[in-house]
Protein backbone atom coordinates (compact mmCIF):
# COMPACT_ATOMS: atom_id res chain seq x y z
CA UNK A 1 8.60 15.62 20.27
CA UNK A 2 10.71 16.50 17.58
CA UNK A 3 11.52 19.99 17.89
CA UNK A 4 12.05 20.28 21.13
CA UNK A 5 14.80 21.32 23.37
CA UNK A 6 16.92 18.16 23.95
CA UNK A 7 17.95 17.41 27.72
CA UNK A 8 22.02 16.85 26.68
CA UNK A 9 24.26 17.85 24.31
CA UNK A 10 25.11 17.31 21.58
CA UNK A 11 21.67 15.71 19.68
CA UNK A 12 21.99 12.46 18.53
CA UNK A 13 20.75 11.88 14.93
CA UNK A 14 21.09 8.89 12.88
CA UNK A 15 20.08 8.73 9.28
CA UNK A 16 18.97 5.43 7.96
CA UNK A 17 19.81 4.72 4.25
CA UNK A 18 18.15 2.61 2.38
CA UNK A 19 19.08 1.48 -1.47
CA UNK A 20 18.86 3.87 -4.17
CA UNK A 21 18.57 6.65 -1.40
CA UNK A 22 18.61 10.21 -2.82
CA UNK A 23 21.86 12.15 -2.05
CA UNK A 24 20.33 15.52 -1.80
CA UNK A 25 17.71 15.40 1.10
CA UNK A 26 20.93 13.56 3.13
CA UNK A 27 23.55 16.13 2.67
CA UNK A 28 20.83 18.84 2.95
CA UNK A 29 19.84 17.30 6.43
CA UNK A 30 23.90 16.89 7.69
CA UNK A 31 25.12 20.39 6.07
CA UNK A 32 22.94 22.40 8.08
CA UNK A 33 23.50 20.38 11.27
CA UNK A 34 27.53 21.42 10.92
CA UNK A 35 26.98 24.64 10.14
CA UNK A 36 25.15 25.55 13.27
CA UNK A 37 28.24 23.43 15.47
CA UNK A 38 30.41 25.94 13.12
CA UNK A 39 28.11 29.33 13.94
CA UNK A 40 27.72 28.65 17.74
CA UNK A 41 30.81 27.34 18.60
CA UNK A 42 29.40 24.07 19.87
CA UNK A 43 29.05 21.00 19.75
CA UNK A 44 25.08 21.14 19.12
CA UNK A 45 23.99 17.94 17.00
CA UNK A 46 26.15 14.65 15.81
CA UNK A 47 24.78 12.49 13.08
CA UNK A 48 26.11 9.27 12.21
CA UNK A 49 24.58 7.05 8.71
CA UNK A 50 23.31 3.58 8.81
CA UNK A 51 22.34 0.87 6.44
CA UNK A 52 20.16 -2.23 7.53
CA UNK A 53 23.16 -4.36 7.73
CA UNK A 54 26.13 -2.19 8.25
CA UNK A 55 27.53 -2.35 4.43
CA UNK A 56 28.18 0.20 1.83
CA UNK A 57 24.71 1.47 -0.11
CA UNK A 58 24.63 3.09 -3.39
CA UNK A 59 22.17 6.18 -4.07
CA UNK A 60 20.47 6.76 -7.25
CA UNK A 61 22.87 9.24 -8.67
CA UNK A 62 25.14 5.72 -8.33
CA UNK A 63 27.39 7.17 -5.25
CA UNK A 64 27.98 4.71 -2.68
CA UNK A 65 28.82 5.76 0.25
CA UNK A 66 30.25 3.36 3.36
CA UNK A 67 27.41 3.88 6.82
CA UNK A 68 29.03 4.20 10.16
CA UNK A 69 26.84 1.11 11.31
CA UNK A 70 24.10 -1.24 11.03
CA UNK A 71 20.84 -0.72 12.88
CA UNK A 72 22.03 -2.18 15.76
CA UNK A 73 24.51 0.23 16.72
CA UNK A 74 21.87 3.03 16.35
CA UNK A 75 22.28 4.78 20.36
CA UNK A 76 18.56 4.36 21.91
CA UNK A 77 18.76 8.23 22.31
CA UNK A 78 19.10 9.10 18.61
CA UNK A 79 16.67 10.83 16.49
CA UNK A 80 16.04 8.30 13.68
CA UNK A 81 15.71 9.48 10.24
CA UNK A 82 14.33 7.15 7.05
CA UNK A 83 16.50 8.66 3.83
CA UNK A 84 14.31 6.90 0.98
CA UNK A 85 14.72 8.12 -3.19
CA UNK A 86 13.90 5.92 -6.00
CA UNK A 87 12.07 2.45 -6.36
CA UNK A 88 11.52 2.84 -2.77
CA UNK A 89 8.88 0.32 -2.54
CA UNK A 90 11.17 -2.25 -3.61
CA UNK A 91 13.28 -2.09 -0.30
CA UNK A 92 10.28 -3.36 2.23
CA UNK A 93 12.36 -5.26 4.41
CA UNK A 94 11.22 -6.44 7.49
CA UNK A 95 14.31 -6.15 9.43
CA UNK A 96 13.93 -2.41 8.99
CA UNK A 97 10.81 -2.60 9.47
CA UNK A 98 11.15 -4.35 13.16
CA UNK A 99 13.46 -1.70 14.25
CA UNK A 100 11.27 1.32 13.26
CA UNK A 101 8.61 -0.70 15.10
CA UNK A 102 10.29 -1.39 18.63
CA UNK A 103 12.24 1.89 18.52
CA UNK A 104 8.72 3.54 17.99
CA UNK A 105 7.63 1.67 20.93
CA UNK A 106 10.69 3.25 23.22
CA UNK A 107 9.26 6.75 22.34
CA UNK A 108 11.71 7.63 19.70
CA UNK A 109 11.34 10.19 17.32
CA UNK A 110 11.17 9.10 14.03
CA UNK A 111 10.82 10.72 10.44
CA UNK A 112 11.85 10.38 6.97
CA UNK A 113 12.80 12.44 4.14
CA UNK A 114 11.75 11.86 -0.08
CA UNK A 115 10.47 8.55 -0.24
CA UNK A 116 11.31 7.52 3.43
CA UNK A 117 7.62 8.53 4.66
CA UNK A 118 6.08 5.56 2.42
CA UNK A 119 8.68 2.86 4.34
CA UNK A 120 7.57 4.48 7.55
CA UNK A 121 3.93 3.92 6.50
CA UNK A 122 4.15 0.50 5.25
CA UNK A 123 5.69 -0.09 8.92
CA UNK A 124 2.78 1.13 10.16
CA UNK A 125 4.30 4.05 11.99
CA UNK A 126 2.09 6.95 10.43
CA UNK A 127 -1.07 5.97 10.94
CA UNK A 128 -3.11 8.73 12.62
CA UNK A 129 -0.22 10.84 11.58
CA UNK A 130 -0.13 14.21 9.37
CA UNK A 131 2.89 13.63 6.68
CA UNK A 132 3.99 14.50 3.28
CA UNK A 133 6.22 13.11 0.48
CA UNK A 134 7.15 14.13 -3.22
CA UNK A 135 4.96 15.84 -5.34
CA UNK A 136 5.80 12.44 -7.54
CA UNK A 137 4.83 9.54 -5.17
CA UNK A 138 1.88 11.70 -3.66
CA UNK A 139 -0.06 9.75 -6.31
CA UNK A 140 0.65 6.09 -5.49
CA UNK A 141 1.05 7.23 -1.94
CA UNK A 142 -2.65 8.24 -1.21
CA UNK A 143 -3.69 4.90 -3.87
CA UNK A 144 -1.97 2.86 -1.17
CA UNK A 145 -2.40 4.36 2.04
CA UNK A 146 -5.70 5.93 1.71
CA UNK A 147 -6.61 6.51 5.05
CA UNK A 148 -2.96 8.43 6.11
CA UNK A 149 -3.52 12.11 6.12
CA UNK A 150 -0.71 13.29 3.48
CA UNK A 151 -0.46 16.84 2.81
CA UNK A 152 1.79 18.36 -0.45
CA UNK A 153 3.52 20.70 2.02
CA UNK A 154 7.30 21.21 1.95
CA UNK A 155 7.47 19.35 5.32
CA UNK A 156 5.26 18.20 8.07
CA UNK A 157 6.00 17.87 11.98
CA UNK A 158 3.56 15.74 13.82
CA UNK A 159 4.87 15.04 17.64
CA UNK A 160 6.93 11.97 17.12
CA UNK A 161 6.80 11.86 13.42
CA UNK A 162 8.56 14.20 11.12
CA UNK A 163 8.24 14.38 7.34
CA UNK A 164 10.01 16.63 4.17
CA UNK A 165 9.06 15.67 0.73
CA UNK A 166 12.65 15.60 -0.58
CA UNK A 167 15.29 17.33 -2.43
CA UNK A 168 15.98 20.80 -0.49
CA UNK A 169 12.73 20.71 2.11
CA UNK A 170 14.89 18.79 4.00
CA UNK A 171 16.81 21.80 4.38
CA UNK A 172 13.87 23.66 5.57
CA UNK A 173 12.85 21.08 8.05
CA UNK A 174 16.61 21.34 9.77
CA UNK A 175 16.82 24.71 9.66
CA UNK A 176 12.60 25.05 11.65
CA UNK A 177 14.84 21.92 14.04
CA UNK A 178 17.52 24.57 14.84
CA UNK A 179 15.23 27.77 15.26
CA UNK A 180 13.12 25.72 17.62
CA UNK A 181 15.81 24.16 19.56
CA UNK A 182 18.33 27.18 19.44
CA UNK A 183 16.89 30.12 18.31
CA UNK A 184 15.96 31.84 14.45
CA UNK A 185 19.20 33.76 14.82
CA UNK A 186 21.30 30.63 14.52
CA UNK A 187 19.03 29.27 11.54
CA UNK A 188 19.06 32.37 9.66
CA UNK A 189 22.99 32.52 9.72
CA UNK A 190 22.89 29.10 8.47
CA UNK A 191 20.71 29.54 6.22
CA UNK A 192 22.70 32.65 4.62
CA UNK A 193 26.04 30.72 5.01
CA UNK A 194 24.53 28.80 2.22
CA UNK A 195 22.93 30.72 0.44
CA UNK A 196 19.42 29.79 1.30
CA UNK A 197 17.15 32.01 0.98
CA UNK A 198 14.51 33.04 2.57
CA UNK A 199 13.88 30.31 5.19
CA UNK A 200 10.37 28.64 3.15
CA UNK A 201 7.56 27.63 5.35
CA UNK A 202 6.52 23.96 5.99
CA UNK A 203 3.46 24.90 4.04
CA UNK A 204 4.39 26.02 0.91
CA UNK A 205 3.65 23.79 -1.76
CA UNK A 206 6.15 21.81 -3.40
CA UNK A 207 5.69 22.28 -7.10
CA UNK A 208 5.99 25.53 -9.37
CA UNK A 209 2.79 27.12 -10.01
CA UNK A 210 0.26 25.79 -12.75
CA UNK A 211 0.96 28.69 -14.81
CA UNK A 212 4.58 28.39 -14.05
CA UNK A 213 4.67 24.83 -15.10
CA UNK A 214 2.50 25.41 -18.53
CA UNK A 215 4.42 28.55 -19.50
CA UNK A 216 1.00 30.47 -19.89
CA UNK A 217 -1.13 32.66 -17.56
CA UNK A 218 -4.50 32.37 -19.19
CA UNK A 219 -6.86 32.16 -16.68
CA UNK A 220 -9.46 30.49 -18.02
CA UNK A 221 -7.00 27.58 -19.05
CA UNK A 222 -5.64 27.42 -15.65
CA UNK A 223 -9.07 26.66 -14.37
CA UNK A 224 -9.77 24.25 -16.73
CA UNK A 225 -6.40 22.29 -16.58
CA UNK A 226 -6.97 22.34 -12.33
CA UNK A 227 -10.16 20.84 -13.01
CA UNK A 228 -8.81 17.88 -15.44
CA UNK A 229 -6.14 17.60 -12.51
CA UNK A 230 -8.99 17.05 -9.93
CA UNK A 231 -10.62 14.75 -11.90
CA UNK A 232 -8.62 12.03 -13.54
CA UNK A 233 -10.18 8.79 -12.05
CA UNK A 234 -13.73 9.70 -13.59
CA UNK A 235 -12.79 12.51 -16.46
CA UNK A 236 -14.76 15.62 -17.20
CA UNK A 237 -16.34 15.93 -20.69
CA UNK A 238 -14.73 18.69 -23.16
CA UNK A 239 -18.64 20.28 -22.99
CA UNK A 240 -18.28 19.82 -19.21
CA UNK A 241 -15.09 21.73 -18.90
CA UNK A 242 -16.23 24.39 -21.59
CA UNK A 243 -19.30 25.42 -19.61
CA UNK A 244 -17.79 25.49 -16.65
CA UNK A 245 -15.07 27.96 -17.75
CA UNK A 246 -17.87 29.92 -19.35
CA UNK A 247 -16.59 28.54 -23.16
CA UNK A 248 -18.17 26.97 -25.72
CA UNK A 249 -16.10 23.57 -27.23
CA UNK A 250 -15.06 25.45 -29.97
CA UNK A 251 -13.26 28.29 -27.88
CA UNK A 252 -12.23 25.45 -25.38
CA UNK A 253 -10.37 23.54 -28.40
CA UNK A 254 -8.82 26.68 -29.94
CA UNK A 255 -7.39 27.95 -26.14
CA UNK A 256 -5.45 24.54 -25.88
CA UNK A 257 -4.07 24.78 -29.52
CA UNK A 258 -3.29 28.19 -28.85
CA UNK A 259 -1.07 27.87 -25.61
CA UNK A 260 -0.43 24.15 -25.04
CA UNK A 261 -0.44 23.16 -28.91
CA UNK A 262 -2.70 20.14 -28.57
CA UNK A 263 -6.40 19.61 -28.21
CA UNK A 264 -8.04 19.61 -24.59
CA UNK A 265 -8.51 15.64 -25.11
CA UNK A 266 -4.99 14.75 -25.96
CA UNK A 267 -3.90 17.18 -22.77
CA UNK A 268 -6.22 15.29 -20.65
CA UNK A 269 -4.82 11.98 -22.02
CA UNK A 270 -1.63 12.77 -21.11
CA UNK A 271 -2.48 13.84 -17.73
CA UNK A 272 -4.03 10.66 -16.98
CA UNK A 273 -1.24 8.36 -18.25
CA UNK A 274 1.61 10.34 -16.43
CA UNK A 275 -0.40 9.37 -13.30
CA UNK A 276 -0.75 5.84 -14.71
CA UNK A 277 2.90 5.38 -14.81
CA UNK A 278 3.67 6.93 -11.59
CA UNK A 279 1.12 3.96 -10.14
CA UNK A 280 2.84 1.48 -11.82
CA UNK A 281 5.94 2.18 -10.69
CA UNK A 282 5.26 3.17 -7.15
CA UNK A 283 2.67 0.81 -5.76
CA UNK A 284 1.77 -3.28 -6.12
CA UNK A 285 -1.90 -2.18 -8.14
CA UNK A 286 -3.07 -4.73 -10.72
CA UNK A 287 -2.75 -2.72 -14.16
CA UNK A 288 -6.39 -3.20 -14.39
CA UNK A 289 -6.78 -1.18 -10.69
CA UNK A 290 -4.27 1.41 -12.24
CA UNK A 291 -6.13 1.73 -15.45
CA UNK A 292 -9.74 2.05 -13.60
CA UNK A 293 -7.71 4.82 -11.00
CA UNK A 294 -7.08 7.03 -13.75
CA UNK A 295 -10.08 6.98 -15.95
CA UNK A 296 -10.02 3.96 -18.46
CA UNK A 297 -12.87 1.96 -18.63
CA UNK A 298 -10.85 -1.04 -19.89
CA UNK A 299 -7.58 -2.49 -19.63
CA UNK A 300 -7.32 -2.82 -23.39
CA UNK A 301 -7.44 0.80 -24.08
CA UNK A 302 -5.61 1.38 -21.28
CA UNK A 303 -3.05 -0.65 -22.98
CA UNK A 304 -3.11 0.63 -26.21
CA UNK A 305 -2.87 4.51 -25.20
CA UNK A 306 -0.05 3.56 -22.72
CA UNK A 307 1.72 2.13 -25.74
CA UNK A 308 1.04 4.69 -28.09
CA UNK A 309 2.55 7.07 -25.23
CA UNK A 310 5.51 5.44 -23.93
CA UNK A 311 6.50 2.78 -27.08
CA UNK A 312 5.40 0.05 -24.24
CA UNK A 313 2.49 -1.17 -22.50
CA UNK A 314 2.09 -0.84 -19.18
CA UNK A 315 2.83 -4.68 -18.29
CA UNK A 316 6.29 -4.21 -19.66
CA UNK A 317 6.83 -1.08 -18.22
CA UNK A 318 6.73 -3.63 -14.82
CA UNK A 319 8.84 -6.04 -16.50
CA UNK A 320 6.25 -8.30 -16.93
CA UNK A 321 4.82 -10.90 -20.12
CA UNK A 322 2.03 -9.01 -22.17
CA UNK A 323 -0.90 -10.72 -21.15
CA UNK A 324 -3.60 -11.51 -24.84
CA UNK A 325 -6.11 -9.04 -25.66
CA UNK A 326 -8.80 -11.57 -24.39
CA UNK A 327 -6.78 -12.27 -21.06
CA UNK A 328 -7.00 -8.32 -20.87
CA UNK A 329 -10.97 -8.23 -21.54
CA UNK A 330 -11.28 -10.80 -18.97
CA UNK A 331 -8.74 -9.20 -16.24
């Protein structure tokens, strides 16, 4: 189980990169590792990188780096770990997929960080599994694999399966690795060599706070803007949200212009056609499945409020033709 003490030394992991990977989560997986060789004096872990076929692989920031190997020459002892980052859903290839499968099989440990947990679960390898992934791609994630139990923790550790959401949980996920395996006093030096801290918690959440991310600590419009969060398939009425925060409309309209300088409607709106996008970009849904999964009623309107939003609709936004306003009645 990952965590646990290994039987020899040094620990084998390999990280597997796939296209577009994101360069943070990787270097905040390695740094750690070589920090605790530095702080005990030994040779503790060894990590080596890997791309399906062996070649050099770009990451999104447009780095390419060149792997030590192809999947092949991943050691049958290694700890394997899926580095995923942008467009990951493009990259479903079944060679990788094979591997993950029949090294699953041999009892390997196997996890991913950012976007790696959606390969692993389009391999199959997380079902009846606990696991998380970025705040972003929980969305799309949960559209697609609705009966995988994700969480929006910094990190999840499930027996064989291990899971960070991306950018710096990684680091948190190494550094709970190390305190298991070799004690909190070695992870805490690490973690003040740089810079880190404190130490987070697999469980605390990913994003800022609401109030954090709106800029205002009303209470009452924190309630309300949870509840349009909770419910964006089938939206809740401006009277609907008033009475439940105890307002009438009126007071409900002027609290939105007041802090968020827009009307409770056009907040909502938005709300639902950020999700919208993140569907369309992360998962295979028709448009008309997208539109229906975040509260339209039809895929014309759907359209049109896309468009007025983001200057395109949302077939474009796939690179796809415009279908005709009939073809879109009829989808």
């Amino acid at each position: 189980m990952f965590g646990d003490k290994p039987r020899d030394l040094p620990m084998q992991i390999a990280l597997i990169l796939v296209p577009e990977f994101t360069l943070l989560p990787v270097t905040s997986v390695i740094d750690p590792l070589r920090l605790a060789n530095r702080q005990s004096e030994k040779s503790l872990y060894v990590w080596t990188t890997h791309s399906t076929d062996g070649t050099p692989i770009t990451a999104s920031n447009g780095i390419t780096l060149m792997p030590d190997g192809d999947l092949d020459s991943i050691p049958d002892h290694a700890t394997v770990i899926v580095c995923g980052g942008t467009n990951v859903q493009k990259y479903a290839d079944k060679a990788l997929f094979n591997w993950l499968r029949k090294a699953a099989r041999k009892g390997t440990d196997i996890g991913a960080i950012c976007t790696g947990a959606q390969l692993l679960a389009m391999a199959g390898l997380l079902d009846g599994y606990t696991c998380t992934i970025h705040w972003e791609n929980q969305p799309g994630f949960m559209e697609e694999f609705p009966e995988i139990d994700v969480t929006s923790s910094l990190f999840e550790i499930d027996r064989d399966r291990f899971t960070g959401a991306g950018g710096t949980s990684a680091l948190d996920m190494i550094l709970a690795l190390i305190s298991a395996q070799h004690g909190a006093a070695l992870a805490t030096n690490v973690a003040e060599n740089i810079l880190h801290s404190p130490i987070r918690q697999p469980t605390e959440h990913q994003r800022m706070s609401l109030p954090a991310r709106i800029g205002a600590r009303h209470p009452k419009l924190v309630g309300i803007i949870e509840q349009m969060e909770k419910h964006l398939e089938e939206p809740l009425s401006p009277s609907v949200l008033a009475h439940q925060a105890g307002l009438s409309t009126r007071q409900l309209e002027r609290l939105f212009r007041r802090y968020l300088d827009r009307s409770p409607k056009r907040y909502y709106l938005e709300l639902r056609l950020k999700k919208a996008r993140s569907l369309l970009l992360q998962t295979n849904m028709s448009v008309i499945n997208v539109a229906l999964a975040c509260g339209f009623s039809s895929p014309s309107h759907f359209s049109k409020c896309y468009r007025a939003y983001y200057a395109r609709t949302p077939y474009r936004e796939r690179g796809l033709p415009n279908p005709s306003a009939a073809e879109e009645e009829a989808s």
